[in-house]
PDB file of N, CA and C in Angstrom:
ATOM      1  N   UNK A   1      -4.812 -72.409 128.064  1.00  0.00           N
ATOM      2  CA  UNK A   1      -5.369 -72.833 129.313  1.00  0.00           C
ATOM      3  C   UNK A   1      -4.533 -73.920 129.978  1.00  0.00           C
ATOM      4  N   UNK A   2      -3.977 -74.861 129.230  1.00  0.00           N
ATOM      5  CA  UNK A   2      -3.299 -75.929 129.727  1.00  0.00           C
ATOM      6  C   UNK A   2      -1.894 -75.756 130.579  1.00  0.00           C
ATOM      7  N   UNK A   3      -1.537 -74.029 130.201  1.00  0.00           N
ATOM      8  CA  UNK A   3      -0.395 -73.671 130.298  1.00  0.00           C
ATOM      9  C   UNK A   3      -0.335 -72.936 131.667  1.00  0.00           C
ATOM     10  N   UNK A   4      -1.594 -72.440 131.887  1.00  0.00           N
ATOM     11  CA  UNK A   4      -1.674 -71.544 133.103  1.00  0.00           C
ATOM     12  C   UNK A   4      -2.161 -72.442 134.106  1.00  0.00           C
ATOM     13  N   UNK A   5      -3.004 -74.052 133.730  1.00  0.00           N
ATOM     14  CA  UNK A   5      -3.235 -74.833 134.691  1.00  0.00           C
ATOM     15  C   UNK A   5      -2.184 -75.726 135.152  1.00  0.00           C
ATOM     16  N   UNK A   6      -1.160 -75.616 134.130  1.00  0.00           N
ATOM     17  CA  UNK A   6       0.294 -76.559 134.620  1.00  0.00           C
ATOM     18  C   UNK A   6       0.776 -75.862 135.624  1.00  0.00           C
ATOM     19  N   UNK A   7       1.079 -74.484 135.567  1.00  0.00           N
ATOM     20  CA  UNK A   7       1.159 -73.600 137.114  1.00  0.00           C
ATOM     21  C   UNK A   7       0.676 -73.237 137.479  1.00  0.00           C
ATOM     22  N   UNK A   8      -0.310 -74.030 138.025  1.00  0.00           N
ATOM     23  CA  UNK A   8      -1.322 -73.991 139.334  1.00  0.00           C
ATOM     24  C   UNK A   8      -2.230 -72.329 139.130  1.00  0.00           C
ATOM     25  N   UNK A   9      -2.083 -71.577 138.304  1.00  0.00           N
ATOM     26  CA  UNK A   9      -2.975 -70.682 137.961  1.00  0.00           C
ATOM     27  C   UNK A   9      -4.312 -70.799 137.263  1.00  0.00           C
ATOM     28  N   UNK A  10      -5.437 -71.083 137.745  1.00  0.00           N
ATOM     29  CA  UNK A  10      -6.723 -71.865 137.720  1.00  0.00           C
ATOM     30  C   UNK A  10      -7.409 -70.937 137.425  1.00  0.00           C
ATOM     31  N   UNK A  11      -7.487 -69.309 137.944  1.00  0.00           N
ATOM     32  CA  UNK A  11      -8.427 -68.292 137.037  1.00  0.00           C
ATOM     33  C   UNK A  11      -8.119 -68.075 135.434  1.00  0.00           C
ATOM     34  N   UNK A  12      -6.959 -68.086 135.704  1.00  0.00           N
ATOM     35  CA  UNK A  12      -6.430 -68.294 134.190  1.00  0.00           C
ATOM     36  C   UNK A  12      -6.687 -68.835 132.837  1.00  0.00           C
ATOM     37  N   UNK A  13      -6.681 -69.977 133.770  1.00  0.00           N
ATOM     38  CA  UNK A  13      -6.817 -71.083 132.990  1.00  0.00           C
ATOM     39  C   UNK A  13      -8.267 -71.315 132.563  1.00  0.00           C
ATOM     40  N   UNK A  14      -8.852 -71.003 133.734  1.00  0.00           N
ATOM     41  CA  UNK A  14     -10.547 -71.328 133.437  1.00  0.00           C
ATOM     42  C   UNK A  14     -10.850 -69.915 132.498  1.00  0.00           C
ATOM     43  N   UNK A  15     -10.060 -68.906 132.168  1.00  0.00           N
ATOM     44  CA  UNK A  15     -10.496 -67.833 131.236  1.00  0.00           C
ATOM     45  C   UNK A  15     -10.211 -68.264 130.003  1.00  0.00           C
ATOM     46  N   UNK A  16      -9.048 -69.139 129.449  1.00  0.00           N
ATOM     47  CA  UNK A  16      -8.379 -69.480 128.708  1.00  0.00           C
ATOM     48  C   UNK A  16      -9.561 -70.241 127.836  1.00  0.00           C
ATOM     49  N   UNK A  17     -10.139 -71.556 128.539  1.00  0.00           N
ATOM     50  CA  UNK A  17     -10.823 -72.817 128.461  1.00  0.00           C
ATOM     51  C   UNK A  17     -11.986 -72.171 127.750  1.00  0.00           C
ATOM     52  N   UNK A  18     -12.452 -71.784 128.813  1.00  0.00           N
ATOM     53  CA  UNK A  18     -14.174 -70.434 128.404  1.00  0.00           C
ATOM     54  C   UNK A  18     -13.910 -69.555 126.998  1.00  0.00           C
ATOM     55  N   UNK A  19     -12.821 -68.894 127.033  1.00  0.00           N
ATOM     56  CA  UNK A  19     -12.468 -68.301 125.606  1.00  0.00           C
ATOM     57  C   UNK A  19     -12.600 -69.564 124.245  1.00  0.00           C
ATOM     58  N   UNK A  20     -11.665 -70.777 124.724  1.00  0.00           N
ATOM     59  CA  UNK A  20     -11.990 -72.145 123.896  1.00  0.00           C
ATOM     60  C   UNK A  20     -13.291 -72.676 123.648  1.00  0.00           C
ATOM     61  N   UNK A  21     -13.820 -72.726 124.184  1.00  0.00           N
ATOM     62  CA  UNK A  21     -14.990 -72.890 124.915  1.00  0.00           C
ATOM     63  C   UNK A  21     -16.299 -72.463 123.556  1.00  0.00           C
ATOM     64  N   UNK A  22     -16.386 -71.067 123.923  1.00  0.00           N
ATOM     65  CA  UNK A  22     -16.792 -70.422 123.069  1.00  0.00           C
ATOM     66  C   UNK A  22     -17.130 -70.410 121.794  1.00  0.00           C
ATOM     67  N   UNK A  23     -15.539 -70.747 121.164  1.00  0.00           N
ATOM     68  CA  UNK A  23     -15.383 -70.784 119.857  1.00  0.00           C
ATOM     69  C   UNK A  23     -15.690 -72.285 119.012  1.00  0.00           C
ATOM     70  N   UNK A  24     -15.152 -73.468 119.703  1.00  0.00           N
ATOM     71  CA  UNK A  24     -15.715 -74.206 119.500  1.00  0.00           C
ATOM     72  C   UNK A  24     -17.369 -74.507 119.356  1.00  0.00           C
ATOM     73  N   UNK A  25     -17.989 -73.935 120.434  1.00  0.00           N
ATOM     74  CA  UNK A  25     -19.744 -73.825 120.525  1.00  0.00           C
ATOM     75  C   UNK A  25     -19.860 -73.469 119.235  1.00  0.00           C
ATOM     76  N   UNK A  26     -19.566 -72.166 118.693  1.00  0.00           N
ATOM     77  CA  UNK A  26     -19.513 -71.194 118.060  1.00  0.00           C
ATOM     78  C   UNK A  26     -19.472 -72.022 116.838  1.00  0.00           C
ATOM     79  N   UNK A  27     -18.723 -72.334 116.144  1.00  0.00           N
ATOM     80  CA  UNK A  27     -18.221 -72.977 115.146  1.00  0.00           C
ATOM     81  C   UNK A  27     -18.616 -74.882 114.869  1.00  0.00           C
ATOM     82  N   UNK A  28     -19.418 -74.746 116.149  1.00  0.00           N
ATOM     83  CA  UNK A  28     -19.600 -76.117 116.059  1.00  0.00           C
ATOM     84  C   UNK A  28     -18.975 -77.264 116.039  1.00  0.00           C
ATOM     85  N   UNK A  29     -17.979 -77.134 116.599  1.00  0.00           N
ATOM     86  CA  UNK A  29     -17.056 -78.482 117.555  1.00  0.00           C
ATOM     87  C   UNK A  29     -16.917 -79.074 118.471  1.00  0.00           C
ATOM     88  N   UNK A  30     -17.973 -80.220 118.098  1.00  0.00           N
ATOM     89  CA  UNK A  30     -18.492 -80.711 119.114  1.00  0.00           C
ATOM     90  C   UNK A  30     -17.250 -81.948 120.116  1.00  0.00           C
ATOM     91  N   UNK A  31     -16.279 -82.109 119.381  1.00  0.00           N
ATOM     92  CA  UNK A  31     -15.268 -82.436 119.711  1.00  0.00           C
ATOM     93  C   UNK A  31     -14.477 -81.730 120.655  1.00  0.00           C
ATOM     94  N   UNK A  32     -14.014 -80.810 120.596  1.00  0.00           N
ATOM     95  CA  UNK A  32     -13.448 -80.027 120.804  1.00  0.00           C
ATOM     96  C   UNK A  32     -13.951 -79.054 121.815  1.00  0.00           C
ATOM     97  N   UNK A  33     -15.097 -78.732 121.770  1.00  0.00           N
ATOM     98  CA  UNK A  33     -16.574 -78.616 123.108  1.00  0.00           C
ATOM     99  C   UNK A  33     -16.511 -79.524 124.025  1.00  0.00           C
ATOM    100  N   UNK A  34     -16.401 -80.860 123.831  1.00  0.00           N
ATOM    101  CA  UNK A  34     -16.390 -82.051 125.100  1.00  0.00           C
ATOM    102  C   UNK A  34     -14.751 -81.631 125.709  1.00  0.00           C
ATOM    103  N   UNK A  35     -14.005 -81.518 125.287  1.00  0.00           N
ATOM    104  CA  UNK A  35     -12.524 -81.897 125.167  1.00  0.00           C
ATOM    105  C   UNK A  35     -12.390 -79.874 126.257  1.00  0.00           C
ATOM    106  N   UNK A  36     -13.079 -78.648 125.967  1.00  0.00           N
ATOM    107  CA  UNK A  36     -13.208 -77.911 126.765  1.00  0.00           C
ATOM    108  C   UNK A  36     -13.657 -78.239 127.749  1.00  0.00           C
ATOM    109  N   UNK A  37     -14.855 -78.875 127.886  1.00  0.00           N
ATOM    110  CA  UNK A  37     -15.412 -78.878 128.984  1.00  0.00           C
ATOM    111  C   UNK A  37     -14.614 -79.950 130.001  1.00  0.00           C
ATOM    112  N   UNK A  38     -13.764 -80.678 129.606  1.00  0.00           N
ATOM    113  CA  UNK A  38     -13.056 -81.634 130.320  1.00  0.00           C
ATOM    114  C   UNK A  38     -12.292 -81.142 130.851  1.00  0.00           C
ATOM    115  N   UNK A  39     -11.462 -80.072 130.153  1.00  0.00           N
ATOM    116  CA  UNK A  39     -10.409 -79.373 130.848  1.00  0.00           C
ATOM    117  C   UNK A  39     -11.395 -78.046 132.086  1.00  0.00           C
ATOM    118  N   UNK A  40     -12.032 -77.785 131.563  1.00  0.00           N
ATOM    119  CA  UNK A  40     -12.664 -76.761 132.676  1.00  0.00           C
ATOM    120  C   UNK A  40     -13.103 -77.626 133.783  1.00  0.00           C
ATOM    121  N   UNK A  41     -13.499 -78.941 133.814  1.00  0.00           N
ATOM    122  CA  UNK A  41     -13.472 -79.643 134.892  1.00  0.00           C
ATOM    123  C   UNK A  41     -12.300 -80.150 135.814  1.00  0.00           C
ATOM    124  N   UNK A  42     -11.301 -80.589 135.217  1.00  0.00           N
ATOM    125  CA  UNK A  42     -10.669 -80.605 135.878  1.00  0.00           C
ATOM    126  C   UNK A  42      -9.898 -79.492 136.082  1.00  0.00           C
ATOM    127  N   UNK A  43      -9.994 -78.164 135.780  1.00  0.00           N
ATOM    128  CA  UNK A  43      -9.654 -76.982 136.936  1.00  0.00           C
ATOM    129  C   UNK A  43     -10.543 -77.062 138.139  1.00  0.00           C
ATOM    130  N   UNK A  44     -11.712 -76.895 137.877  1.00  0.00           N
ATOM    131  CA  UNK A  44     -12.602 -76.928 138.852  1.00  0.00           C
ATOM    132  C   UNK A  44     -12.314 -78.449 139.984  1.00  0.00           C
ATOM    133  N   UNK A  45     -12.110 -79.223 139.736  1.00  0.00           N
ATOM    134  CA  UNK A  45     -11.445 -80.212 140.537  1.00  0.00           C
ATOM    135  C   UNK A  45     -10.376 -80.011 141.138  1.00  0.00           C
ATOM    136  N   UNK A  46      -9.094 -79.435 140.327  1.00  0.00           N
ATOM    137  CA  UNK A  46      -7.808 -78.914 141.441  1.00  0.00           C
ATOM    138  C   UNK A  46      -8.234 -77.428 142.615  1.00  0.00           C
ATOM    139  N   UNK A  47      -9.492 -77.038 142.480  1.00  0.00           N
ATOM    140  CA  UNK A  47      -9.510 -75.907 142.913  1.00  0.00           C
ATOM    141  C   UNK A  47     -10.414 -76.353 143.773  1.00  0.00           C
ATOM    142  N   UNK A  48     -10.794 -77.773 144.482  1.00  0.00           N
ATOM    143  CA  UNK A  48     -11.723 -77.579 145.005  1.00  0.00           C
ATOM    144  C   UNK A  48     -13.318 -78.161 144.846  1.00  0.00           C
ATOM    145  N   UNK A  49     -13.762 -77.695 143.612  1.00  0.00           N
ATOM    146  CA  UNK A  49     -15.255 -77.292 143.443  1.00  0.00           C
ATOM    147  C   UNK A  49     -15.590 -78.563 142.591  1.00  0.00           C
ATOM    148  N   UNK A  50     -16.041 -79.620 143.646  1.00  0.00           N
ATOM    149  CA  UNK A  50     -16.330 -81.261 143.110  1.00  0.00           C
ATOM    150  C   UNK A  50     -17.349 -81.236 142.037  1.00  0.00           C
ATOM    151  N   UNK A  51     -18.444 -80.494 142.979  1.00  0.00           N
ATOM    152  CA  UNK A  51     -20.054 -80.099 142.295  1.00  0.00           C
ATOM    153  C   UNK A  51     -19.483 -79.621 140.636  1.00  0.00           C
ATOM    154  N   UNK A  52     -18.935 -78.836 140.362  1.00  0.00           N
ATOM    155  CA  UNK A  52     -18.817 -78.022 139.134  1.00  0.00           C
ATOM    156  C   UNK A  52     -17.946 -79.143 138.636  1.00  0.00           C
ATOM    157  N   UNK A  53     -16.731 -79.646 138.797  1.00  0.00           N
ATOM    158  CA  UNK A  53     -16.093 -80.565 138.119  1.00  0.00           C
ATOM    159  C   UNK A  53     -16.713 -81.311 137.946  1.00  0.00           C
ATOM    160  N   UNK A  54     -17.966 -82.027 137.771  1.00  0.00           N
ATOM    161  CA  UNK A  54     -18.193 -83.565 137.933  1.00  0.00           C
ATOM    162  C   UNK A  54     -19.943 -82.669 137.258  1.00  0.00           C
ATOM    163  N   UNK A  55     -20.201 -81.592 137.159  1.00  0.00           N
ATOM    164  CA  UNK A  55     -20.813 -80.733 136.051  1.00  0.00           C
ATOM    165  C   UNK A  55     -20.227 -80.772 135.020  1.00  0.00           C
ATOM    166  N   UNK A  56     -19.091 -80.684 134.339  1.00  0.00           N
ATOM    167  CA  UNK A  56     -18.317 -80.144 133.586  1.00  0.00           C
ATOM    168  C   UNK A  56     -17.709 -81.720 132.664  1.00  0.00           C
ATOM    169  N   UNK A  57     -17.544 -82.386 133.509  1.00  0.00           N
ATOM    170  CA  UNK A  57     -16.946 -83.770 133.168  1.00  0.00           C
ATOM    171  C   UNK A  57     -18.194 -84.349 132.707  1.00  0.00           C
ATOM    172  N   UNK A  58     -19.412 -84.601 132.845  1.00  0.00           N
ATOM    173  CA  UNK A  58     -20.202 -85.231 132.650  1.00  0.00           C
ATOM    174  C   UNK A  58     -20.693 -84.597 131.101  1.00  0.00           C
ATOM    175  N   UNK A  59     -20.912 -83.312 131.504  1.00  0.00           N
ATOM    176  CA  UNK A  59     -21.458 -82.442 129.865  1.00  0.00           C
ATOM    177  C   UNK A  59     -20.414 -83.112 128.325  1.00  0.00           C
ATOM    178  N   UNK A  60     -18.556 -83.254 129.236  1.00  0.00           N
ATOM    179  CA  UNK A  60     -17.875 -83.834 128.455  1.00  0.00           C
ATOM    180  C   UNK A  60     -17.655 -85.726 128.183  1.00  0.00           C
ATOM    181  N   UNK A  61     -18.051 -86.013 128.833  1.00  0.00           N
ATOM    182  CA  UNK A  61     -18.972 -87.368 128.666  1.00  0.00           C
ATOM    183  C   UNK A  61     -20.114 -87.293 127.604  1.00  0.00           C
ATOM    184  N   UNK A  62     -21.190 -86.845 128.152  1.00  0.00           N
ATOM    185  CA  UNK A  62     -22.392 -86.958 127.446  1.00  0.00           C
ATOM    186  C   UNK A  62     -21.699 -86.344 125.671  1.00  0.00           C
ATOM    187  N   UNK A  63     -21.496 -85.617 125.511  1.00  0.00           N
ATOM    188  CA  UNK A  63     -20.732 -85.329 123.960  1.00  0.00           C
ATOM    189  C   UNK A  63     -19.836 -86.483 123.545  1.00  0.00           C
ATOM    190  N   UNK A  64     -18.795 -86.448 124.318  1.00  0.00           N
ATOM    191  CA  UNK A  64     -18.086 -87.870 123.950  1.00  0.00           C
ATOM    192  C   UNK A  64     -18.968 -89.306 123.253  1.00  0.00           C
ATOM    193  N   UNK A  65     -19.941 -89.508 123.969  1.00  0.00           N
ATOM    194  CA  UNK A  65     -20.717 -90.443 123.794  1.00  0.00           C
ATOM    195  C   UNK A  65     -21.963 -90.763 122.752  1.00  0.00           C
ATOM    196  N   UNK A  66     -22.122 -88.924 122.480  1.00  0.00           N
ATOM    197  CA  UNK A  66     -22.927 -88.939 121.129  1.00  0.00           C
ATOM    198  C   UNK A  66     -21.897 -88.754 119.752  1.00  0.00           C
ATOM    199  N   UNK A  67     -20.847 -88.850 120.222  1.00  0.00           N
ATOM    200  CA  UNK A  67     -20.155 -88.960 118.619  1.00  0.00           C
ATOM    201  C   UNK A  67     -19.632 -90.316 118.676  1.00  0.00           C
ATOM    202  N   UNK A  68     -19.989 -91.316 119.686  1.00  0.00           N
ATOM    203  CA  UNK A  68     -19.277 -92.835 119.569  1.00  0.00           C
ATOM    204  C   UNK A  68     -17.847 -92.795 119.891  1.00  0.00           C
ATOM    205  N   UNK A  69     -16.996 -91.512 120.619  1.00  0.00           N
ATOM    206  CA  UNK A  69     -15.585 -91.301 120.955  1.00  0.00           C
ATOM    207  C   UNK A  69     -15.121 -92.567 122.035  1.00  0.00           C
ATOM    208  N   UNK A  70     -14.534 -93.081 121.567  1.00  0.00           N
ATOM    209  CA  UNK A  70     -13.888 -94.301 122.976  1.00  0.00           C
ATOM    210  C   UNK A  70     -13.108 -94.099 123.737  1.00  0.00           C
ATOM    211  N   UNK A  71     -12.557 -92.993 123.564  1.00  0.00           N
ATOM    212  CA  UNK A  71     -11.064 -92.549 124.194  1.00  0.00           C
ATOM    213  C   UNK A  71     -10.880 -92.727 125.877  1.00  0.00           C
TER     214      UNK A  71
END
C-alpha cells in the first residue's frame, strides 16, 4: 500500500491497506490495525475525503491509546 500511495495511486493503495487491514483484525493486531487504519487515512486525506480521513485517523488514535503507544 505504501508503494502505490508513494505514486499517487490511492485506489491501490486503499486495496492494499484493506487487504492489511483485514489480516491484522483477523489475527488480532491490534498494533498493526491502528497503524492500517492510519495509513488508510491518510489516503483518504490526499484524495480529498477529510470526513473519512479524520474517521480513519481517529479509530487509529483510539487503538494507539488503549495499548499506552506514545509514538
Amino acid at each position: 500500500g505504501n508503494i502505490y500511495r508513494r505514486f499517487s495511486n490511492y485506489e491501490r493503495a486503499l486495496e492494499y491497506f484493506e487487504k492489511a487491514l483485514a489480516v491484522d483484525e483477523r489475527i488480532g493486531n491490534k498494533n498493526g490495525t491502528a497503524r492500517q487504519y492510519s495509513s488508510i487515512g491518510l489516503v483518504y486525506r490526499e484524495l480529498g475525503d477529510y470526513t473519512r480521513a479524520l474517521e480513519y485517523l481517529q479509530k487509529s488514535l483510539a487503538l494507539h491509546g488503549d495499548h499506552k503507544d506514545k509514538r
